[in-house]
Protein backbone atom coordinates (compact mmCIF):
# COMPACT_ATOMS: atom_id res chain seq x y z
CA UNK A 1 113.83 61.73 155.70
CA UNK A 2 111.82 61.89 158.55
CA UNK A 3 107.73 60.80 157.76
CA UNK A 4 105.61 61.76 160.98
CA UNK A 5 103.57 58.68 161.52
CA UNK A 6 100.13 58.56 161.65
CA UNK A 7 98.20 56.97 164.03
CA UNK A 8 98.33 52.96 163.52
CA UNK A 9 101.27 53.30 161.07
CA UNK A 10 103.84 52.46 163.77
CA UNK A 11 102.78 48.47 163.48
CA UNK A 12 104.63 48.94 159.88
CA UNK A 13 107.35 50.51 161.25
CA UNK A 14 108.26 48.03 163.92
CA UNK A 15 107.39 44.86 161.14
CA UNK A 16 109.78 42.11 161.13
CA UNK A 17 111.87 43.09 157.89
CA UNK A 18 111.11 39.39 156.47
CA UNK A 19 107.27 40.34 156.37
CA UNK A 20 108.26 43.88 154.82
CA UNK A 21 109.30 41.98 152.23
CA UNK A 22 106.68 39.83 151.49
CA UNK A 23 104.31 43.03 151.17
CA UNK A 24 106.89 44.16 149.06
CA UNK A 25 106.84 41.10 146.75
CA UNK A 26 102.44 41.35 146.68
CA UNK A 27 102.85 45.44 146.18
CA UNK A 28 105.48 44.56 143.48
CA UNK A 29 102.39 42.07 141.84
CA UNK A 30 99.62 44.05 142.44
CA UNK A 31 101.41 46.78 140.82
CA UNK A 32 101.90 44.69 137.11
CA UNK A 33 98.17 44.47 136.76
CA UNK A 34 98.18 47.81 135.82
CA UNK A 35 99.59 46.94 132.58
CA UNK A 36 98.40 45.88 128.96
CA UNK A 37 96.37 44.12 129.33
CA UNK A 38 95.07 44.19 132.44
CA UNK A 39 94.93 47.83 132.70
CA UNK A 40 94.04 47.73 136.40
CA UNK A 41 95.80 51.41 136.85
CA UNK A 42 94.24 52.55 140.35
CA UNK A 43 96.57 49.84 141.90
CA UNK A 44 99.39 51.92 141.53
CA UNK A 45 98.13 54.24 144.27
CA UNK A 46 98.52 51.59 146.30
CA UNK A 47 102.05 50.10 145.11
CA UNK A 48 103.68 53.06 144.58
CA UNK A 49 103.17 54.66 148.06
CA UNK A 50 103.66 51.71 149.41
CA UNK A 51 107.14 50.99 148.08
CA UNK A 52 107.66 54.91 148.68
CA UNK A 53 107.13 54.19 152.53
CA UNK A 54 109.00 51.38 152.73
CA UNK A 55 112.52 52.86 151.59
CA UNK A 56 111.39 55.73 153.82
CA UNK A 57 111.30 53.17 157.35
CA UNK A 58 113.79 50.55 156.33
CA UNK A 59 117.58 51.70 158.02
CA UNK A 60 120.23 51.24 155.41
CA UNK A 61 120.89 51.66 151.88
CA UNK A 62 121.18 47.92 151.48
CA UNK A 63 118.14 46.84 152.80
CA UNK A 64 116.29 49.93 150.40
CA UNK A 65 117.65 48.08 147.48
CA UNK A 66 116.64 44.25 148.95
CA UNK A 67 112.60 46.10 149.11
CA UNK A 68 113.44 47.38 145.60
CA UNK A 69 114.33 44.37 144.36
CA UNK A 70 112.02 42.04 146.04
CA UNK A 71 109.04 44.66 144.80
CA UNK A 72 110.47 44.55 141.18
CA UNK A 73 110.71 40.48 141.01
CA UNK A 74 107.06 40.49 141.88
CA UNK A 75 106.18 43.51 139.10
CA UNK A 76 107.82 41.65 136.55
CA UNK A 77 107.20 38.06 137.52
CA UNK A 78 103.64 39.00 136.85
CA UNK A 79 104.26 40.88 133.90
CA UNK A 80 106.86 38.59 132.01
CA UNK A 81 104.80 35.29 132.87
CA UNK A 82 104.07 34.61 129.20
CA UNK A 83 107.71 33.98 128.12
CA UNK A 84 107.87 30.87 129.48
CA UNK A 85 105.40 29.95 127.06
CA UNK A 86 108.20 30.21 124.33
CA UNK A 87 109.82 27.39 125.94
CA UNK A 88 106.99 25.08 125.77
CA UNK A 89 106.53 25.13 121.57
CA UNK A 90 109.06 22.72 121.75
CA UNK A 91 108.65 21.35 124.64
CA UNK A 92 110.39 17.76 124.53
CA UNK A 93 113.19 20.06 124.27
CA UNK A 94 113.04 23.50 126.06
CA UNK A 95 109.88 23.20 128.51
CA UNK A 96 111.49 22.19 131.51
CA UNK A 97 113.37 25.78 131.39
CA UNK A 98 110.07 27.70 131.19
CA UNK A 99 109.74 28.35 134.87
CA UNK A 100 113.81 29.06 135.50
CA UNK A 101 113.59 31.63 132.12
CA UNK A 102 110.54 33.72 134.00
CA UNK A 103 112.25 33.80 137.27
CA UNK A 104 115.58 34.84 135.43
CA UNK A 105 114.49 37.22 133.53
CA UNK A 106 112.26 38.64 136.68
CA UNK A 107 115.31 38.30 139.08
CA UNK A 108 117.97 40.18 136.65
CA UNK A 109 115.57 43.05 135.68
CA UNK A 110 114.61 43.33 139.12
CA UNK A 111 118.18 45.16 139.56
CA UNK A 112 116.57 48.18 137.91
CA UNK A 113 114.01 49.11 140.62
CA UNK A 114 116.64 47.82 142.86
CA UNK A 115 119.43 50.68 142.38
CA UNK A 116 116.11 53.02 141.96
CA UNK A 117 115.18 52.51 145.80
CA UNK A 118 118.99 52.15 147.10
CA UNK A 119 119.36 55.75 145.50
CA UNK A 120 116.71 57.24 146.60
CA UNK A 121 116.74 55.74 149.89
CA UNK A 122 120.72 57.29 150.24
CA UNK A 123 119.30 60.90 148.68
CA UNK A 124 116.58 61.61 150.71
CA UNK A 125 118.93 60.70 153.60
CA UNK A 126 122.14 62.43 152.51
CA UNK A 127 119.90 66.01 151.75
CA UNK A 128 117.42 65.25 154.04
CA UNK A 129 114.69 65.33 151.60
CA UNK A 130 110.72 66.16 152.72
CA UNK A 131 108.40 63.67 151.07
CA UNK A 132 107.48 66.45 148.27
CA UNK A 133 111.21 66.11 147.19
CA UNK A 134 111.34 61.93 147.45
CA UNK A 135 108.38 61.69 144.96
CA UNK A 136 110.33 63.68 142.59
CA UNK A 137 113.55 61.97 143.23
CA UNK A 138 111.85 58.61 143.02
CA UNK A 139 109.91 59.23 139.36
CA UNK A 140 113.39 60.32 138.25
CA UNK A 141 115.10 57.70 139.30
CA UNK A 142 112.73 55.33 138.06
CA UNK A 143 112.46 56.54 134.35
CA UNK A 144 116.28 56.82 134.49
CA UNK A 145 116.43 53.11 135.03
CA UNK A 146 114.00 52.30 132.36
CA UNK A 147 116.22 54.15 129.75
CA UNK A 148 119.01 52.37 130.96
CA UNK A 149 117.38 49.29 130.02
CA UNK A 150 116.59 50.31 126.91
CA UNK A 151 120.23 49.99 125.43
CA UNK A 152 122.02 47.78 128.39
CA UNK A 153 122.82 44.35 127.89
CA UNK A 154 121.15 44.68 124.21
CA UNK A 155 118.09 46.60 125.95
CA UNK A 156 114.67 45.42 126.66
CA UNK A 157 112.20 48.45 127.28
CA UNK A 158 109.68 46.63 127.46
CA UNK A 159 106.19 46.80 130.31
CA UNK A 160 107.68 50.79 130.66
CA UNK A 161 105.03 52.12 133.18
CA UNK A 162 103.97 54.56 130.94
CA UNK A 163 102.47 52.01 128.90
CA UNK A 164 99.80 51.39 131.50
CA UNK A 165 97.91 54.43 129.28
CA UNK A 166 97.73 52.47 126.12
CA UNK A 167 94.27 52.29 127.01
CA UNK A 168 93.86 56.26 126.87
CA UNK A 169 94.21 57.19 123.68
CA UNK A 170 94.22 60.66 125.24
CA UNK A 171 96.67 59.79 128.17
CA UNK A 172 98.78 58.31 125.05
CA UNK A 173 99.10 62.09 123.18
CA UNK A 174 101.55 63.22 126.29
CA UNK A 175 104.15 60.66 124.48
CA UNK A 176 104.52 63.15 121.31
CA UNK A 177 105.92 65.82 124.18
CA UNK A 178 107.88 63.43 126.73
CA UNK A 179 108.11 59.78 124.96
CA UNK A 180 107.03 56.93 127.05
CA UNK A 181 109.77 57.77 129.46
CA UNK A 182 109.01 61.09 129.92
CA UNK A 183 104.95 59.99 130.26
CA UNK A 184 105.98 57.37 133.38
CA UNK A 185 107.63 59.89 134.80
CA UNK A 186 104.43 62.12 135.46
CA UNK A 187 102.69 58.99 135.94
CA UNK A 188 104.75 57.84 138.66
CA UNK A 189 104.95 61.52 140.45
CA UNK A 190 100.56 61.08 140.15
CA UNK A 191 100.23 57.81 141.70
CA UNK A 192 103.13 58.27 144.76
CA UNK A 193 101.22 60.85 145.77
CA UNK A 194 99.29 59.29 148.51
CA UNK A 195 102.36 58.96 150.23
CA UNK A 196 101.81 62.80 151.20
CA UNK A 197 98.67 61.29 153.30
CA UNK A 198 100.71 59.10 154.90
CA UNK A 199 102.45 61.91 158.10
CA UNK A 200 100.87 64.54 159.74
CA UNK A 201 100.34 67.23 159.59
CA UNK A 202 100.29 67.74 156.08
CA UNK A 203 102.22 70.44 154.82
CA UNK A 204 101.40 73.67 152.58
CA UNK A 205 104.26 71.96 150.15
CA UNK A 206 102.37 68.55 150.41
CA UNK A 207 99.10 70.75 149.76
CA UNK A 208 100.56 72.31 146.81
CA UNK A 209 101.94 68.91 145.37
CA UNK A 210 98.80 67.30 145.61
CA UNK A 211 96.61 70.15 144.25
CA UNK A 212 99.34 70.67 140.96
CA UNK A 213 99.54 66.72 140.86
CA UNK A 214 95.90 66.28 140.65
CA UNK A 215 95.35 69.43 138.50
CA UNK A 216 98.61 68.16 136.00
CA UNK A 217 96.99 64.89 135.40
CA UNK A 218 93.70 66.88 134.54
CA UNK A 219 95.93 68.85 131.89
CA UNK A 220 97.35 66.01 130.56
CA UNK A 221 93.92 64.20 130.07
CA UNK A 222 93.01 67.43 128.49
CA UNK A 223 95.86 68.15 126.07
CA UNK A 224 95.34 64.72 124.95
CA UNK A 225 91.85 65.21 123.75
CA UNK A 226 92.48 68.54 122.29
CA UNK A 227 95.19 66.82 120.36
CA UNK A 228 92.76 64.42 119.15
CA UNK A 229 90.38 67.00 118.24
CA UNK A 230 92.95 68.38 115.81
CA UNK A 231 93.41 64.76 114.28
CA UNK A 232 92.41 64.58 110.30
CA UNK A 233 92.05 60.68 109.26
CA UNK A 234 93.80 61.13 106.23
CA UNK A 235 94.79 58.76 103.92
CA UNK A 236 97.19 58.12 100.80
CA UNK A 237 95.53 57.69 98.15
CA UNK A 238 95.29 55.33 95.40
CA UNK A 239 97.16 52.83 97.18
CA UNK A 240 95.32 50.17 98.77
CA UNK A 241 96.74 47.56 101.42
CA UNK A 242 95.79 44.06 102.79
CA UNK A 243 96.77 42.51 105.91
CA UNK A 244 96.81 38.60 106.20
CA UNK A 245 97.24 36.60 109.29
CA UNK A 246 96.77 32.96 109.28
CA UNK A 247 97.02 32.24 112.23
CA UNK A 248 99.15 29.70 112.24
CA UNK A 249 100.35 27.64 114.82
CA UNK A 250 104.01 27.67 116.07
CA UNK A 251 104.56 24.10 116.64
CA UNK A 252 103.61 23.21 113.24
CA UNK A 253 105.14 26.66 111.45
CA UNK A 254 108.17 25.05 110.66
CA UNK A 255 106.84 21.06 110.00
CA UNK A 256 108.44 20.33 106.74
CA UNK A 257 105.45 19.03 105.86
CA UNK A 258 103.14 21.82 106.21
CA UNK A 259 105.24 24.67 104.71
CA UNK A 260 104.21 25.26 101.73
CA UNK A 261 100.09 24.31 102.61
CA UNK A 262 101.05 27.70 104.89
CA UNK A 263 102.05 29.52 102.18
CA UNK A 264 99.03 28.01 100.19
CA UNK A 265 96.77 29.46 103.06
CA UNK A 266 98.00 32.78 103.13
CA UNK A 267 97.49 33.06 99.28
CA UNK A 268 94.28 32.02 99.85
CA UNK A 269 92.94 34.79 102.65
CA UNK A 270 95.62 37.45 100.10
CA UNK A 271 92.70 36.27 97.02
CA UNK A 272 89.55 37.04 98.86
CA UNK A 273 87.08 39.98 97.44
CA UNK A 274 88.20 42.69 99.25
CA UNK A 275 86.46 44.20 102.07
CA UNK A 276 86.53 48.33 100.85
CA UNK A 277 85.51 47.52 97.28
CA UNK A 278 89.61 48.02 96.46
CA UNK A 279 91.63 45.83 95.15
CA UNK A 280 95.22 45.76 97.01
CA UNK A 281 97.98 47.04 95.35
CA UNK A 282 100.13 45.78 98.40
CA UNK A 283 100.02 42.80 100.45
CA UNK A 284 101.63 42.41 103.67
CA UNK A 285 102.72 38.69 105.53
CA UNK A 286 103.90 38.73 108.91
CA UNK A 287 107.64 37.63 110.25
CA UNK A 288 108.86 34.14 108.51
CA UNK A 289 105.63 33.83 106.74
CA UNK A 290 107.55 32.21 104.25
CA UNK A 291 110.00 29.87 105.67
CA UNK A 292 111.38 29.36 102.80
CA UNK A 293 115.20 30.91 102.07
CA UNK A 294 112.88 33.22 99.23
CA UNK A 295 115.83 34.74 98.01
CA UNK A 296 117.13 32.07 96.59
CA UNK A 297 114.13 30.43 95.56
CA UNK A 298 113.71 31.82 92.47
CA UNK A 299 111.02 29.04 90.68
CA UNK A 300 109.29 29.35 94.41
CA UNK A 301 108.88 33.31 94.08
CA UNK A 302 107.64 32.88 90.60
CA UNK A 303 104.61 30.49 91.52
CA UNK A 304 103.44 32.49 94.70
CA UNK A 305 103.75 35.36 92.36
CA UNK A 306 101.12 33.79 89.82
CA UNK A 307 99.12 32.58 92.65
CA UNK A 308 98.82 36.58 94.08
CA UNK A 309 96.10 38.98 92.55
CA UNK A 310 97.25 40.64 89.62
CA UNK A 311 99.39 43.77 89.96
CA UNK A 312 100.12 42.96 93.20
CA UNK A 313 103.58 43.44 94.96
CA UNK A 314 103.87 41.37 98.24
CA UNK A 315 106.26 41.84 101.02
CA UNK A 316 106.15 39.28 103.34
CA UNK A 317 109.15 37.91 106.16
CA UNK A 318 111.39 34.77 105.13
CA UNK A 319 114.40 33.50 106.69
CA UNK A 320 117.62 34.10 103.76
CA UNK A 321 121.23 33.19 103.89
CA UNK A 322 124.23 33.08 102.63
CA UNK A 323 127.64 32.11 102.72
CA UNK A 324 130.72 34.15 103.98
CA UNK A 325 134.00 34.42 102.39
CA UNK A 326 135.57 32.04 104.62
CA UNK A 327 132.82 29.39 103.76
CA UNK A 328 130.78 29.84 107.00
CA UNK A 329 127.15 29.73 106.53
CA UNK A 330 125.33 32.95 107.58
CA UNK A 331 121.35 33.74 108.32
CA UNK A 332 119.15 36.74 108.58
CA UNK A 333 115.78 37.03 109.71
CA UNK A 334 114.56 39.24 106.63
CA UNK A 335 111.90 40.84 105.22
CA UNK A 336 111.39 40.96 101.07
CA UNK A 337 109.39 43.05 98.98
CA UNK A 338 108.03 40.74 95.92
CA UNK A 339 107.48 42.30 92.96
CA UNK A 340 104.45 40.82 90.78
CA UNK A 341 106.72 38.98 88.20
CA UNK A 342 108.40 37.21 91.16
CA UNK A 343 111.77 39.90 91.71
CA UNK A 344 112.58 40.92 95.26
CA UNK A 345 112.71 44.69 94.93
CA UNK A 346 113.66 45.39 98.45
CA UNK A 347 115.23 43.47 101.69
CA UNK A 348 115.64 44.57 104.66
CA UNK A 349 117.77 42.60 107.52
CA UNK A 350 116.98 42.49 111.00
CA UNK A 351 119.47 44.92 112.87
CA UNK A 352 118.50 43.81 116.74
CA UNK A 353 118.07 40.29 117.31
CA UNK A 354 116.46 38.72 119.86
CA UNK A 355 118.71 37.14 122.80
CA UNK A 356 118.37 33.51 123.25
CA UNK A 357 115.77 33.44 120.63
CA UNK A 358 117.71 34.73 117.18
CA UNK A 359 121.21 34.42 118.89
CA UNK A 360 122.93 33.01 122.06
CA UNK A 361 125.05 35.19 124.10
CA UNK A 362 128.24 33.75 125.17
CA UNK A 363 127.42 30.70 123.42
CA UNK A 364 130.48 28.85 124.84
CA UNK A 365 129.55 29.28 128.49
CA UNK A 366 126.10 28.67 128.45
CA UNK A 367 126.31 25.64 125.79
CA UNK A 368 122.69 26.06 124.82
CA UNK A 369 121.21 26.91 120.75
CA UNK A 370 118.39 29.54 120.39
CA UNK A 371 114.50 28.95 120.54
CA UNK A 372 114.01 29.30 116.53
CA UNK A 373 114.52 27.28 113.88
CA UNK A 374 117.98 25.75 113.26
CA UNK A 375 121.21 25.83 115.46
CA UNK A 376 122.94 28.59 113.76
CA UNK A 377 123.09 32.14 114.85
CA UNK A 378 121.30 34.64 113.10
CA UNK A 379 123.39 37.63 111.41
CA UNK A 380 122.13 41.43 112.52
CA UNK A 381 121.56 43.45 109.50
CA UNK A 382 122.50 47.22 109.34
CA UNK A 383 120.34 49.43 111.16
CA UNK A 384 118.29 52.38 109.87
CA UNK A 385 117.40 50.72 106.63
CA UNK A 386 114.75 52.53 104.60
CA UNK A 387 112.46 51.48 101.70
CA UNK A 388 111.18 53.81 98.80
CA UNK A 389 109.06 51.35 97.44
CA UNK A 390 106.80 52.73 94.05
CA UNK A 391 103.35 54.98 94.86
CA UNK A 392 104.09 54.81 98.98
CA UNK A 393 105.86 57.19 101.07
CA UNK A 394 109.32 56.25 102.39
CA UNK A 395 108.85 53.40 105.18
CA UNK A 396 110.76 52.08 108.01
CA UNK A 397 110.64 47.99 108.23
CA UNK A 398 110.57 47.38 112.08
CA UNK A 399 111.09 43.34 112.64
CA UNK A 400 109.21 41.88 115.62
CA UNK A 401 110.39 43.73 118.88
CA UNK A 402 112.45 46.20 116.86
CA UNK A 403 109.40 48.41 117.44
CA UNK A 404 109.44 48.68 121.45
CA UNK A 405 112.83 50.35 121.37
CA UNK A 406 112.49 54.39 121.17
CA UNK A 407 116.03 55.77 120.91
CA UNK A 408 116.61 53.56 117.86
CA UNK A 409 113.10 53.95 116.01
CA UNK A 410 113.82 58.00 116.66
CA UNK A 411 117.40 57.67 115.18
CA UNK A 412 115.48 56.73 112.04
CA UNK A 413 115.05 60.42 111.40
CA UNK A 414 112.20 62.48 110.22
CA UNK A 415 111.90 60.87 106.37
CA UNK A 416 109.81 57.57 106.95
CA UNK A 417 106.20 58.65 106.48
CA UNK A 418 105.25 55.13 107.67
CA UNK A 419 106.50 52.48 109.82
CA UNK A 420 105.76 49.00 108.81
CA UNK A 421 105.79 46.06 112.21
CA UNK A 422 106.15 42.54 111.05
CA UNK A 423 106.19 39.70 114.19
CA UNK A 424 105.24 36.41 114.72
CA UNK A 425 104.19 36.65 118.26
CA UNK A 426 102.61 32.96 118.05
CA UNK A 427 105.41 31.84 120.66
CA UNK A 428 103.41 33.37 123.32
CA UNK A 429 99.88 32.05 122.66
CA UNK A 430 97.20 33.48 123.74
CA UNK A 431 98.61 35.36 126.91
CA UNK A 432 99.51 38.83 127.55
CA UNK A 433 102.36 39.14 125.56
CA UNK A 434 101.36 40.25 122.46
CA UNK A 435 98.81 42.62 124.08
CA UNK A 436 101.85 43.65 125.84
CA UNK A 437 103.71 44.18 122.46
CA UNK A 438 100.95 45.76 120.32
CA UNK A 439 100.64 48.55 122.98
CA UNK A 440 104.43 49.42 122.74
CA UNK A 441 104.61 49.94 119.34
CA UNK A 442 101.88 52.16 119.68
CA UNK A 443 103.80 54.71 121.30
CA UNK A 444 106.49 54.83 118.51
CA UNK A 445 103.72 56.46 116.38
CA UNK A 446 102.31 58.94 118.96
CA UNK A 447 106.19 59.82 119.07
CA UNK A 448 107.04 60.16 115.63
CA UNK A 449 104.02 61.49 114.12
CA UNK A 450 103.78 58.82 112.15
CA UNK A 451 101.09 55.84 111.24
CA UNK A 452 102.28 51.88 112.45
CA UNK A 453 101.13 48.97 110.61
CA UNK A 454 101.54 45.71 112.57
CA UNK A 455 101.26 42.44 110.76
CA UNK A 456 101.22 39.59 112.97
CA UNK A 457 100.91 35.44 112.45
CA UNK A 458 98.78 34.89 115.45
CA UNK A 459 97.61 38.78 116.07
CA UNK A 460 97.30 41.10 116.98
CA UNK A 461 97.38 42.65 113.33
CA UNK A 462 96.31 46.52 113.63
CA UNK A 463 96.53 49.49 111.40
CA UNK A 464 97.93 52.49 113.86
CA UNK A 465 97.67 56.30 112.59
CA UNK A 466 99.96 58.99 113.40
CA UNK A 467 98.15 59.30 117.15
CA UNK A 468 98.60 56.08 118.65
CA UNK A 469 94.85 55.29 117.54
CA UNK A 470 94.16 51.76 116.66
CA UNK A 471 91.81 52.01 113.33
CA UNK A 472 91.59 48.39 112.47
CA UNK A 473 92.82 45.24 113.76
CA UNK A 474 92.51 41.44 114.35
CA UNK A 475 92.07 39.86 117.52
CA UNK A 476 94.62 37.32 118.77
CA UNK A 477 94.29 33.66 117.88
CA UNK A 478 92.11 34.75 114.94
CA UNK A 479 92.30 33.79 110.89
CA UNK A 480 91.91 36.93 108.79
CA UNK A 481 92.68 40.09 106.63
CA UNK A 482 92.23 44.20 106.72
CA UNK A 483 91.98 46.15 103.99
CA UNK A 484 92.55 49.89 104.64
CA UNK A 485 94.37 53.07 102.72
CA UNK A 486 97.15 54.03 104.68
CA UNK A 487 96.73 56.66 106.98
CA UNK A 488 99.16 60.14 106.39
CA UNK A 489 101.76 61.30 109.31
CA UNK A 490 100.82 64.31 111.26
CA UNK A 491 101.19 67.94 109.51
CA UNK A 492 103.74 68.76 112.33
CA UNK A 493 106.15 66.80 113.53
CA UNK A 494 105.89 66.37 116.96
CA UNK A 495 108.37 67.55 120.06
CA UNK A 496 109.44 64.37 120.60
CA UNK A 497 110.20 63.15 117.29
CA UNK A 498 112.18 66.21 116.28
CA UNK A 499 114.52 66.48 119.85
CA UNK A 500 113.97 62.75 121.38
CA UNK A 501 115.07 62.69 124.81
CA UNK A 502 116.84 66.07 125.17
CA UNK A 503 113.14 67.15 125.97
CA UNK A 504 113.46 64.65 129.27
CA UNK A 505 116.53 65.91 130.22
CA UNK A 506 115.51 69.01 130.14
CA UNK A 507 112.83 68.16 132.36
CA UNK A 508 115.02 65.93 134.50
CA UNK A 509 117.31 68.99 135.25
CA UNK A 510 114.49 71.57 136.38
CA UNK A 511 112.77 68.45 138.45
CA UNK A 512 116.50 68.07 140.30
CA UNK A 513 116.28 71.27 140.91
CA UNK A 514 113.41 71.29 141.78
CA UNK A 515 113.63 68.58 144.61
CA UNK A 516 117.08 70.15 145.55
CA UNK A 517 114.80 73.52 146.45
CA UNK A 518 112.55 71.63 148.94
CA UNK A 519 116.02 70.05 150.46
CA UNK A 520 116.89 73.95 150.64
CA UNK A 521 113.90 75.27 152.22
CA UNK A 522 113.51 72.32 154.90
CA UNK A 523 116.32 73.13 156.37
């Protein structure tokens, strides 16, 4: 691909490749900042052209994917900083592998962006693709890789660029069309365009890309606020809910001490007059807010039970277990619906488990026992679970980052009219993580059409409707409840949630086609 210079831009092209690098690793940085909750977007015009250039000057397919990766340790260095912190509740134990987990996690998922540049890099070169044609092939590429890390290696979708709009609640609505894969894709074709800036002279192609690019995002912006216009904040009524977080800290969660004074304080905030002048008929505690095996703690149920409002059936997280056939102990990371005379009316199991934190992969290698509580594995419970719990539409129980995955949330089908988000996101403090979290979940109800409600130890708590919109929440680090009715899914269901990603391959076929016609008409 041949980029006619302009004046000054040689200096880059002759740079020692060591010092291409090292722009590549502060792009790569720079370019992080535009996520939750940062939101510094306008850097990506400068780390996306950037990288763009780069593959464009660099002479091999190897050295394109040593740029990719250096830019993508940086990206998610920056953006992943705050799991070390999980390493430092117990710190005695764990903290001195805070830094190593960061720079692991950063220098594996750094492969992504890696075979993103080596491809495009050995596209453009093999069809001698114009720069039009590399944005194109670059956005694909790109979103490609974040599906693939959706589902490989367990999947962790996690920071997907198009989550640098979960400050738009308008930018947001393009997610019920595309998903958040197809929504970085236009992002990152918006933001590479500089690139076009970069040669001279500037093509009528380059012209047209620009003018569409600019005039797309306009239509997007657009689309999103019409959508909004058409949004009805209705609610189900007669059913009233409360949301409690404690706030409670995750050093001393688990003190054997302190357990039940933490279930004492969560009754406590559950009891308080409410705040819409209607009393809950539902109360909702965040992941393990019991930590307690409830299930079989039958006198235990019965007291918090009695303690509760009248009338009042709780659902709340608690660890349970069990015993298998052959006499091995087993553990799930659960979530119960308590009944007001103390019966658990519903449990649901959590399907996908956390690596390293719920469950160790190859446990015999590595020699290591997870972050939570105890030594022993947790169990995954069987996906797509439902609840049809009495006066409430059908809802989906979502455990901690169960939420940020959108093939499986979409696989739940079309019947939940509510998702329900339990997490206990205290082992990140007060850093961007759980801003980081709260945003992806977001998406899954501008997706599906249908309302979130996140319930969090530490926060962020929020009540989500069917558009992404945050209508309540608490702010992280915070003590505190929400009353609110829950909010109704959209009349229509949107594109997304009725064909999931066949809509993005459609669109990835017309935009290879599309790039394969500027190949054509260079030549």
């Amino acid at each position: 691909m041949a980029f006619p210079l302009v004046s000054g831009m040689e200096t880059f092209t002759r740079m020692r490749f060591l010092l291409k690098l090292i722009v590549c690793l502060i792009i790569g940085m720079l370019s992080a900042l535009s996520l939750p909750p940062w939101h510094q977007v306008y850097l990506l015009f400068i780390s996306f052209p950037m990288l763009l250039f780069f593959i464009s000057i660099v002479k091999g397919g190897v050295r394109a994917s040593i740029v990719g990766w250096v830019f993508g340790f940086g990206h998610f260095v920056v953006g992943f900083y705050w799991v070390g912190y999980a390493f430092l509740v117990d710190a005695p134990r764990y903290g001195w592998l805070a830094p190593f987990a960061v720079i692991l996690l950063a220098s594996i998922l750094s492969f992504f962006p890696a075979l993103t540049t080596f491809l495009t890099w050995r596209i453009i070169q093999r069809l001698n693709t114009p720069r039009e044609g590399a944005i194109i092939i670059f956005a694909l590429l790109w979103a490609l890789m974040e599906w693939v890390r959706s589902f490989l290696f367990s999947g962790f979708p996690w920071n997907l660029i198009g989550t640098v709009w979960a400050n738009s609640d308008e930018m947001m609505q393009f997610a019920s069309v595309g998903g958040v894969y197809g929504l970085g894709f236009v992002t990152i074709i918006f933001f590479s365009l500089p690139i076009l800036l970069v040669g001279k002279p500037i093509t009528i192609r380059g012209n047209s890309l620009l003018f569409f690019g600019f005039l797309g995002f306009l239509i997007f912006w657009f689309g999103g606020v019409f959508r909004l216009l058409d949004a009805k904040d209705l609610v189900v009524k007669g059913v009233n809910f409360r949301l409690v977080q404690a706030n409670i800290p995750q050093n001393l969660k688990w003190n054997p001490h302190l357990k039940f004074s933490h279930i004492e304080r969560q009754i406590k905030l559950s009891s308080l007059p409410s705040k819409i002048n209607k009393p809950p008929s539902y109360i909702i505690w965040p992941e393990t807010a019991v930590t307690y095996d409830l299930a079989n703690e039958k006198l235990l149920r019965l007291k918090i039970s009695k303690l509760l409002p009248k009338d009042v059936t709780l659902i709340t997280g608690a660890p349970r277990s069990s015993v298998s056939s052959e006499g091995k102990p087993l553990y799930w990371n659960s979530l119960h619906a308590l009944a007001s005379n103390g019966t658990i009316i519903a449990t649901y199991d959590k399907a996908h488990l956390v690596p390293f934190g719920e469950y160790i992969p190859f446990q015999s290698i590595i020699g290591l026992s997870k972050l939570t509580e105890g030594r022993v594995d947790f169990s995954p419970g069987r996906q797509g679970q439902l609840w049809k719990l009495p006066n409430l539409p059908i809802v989906a129980p979502l455990i901690c980052y169960e939420a940020i995955f959108p093939n499986e949330v979409a696989m739940l089908g079309l019947e939940p009219g509510w998702f329900l988000n339990i997490t206990n996101d205290a082992w990140f403090g007060l850093s961007a993580g759980p801003y980081q979290h709260l945003a992806a979940v977001r998406f899954r109800a501008v997706e599906m059409g249908v309302p979130l409600i996140r319930v969090a130890n530490t926060g962020i708590s929020a009540v989500i409707d069917s558009y992404g919109r945050i209508r309540n929440k608490l702010a992280l680090g915070t003590s505190g409840i929400i009353d609110f009715e829950l909010p109704l899914r959209t009349r229509k269901v949107p594109l997304y949630g009725r064909f999931g990603n066949i809509i993005m391959l459609v669109v990835f076929v017309g935009a290879s086609g599309l790039a394969l016609c500027l190949r054509q008409s260079n030549r």
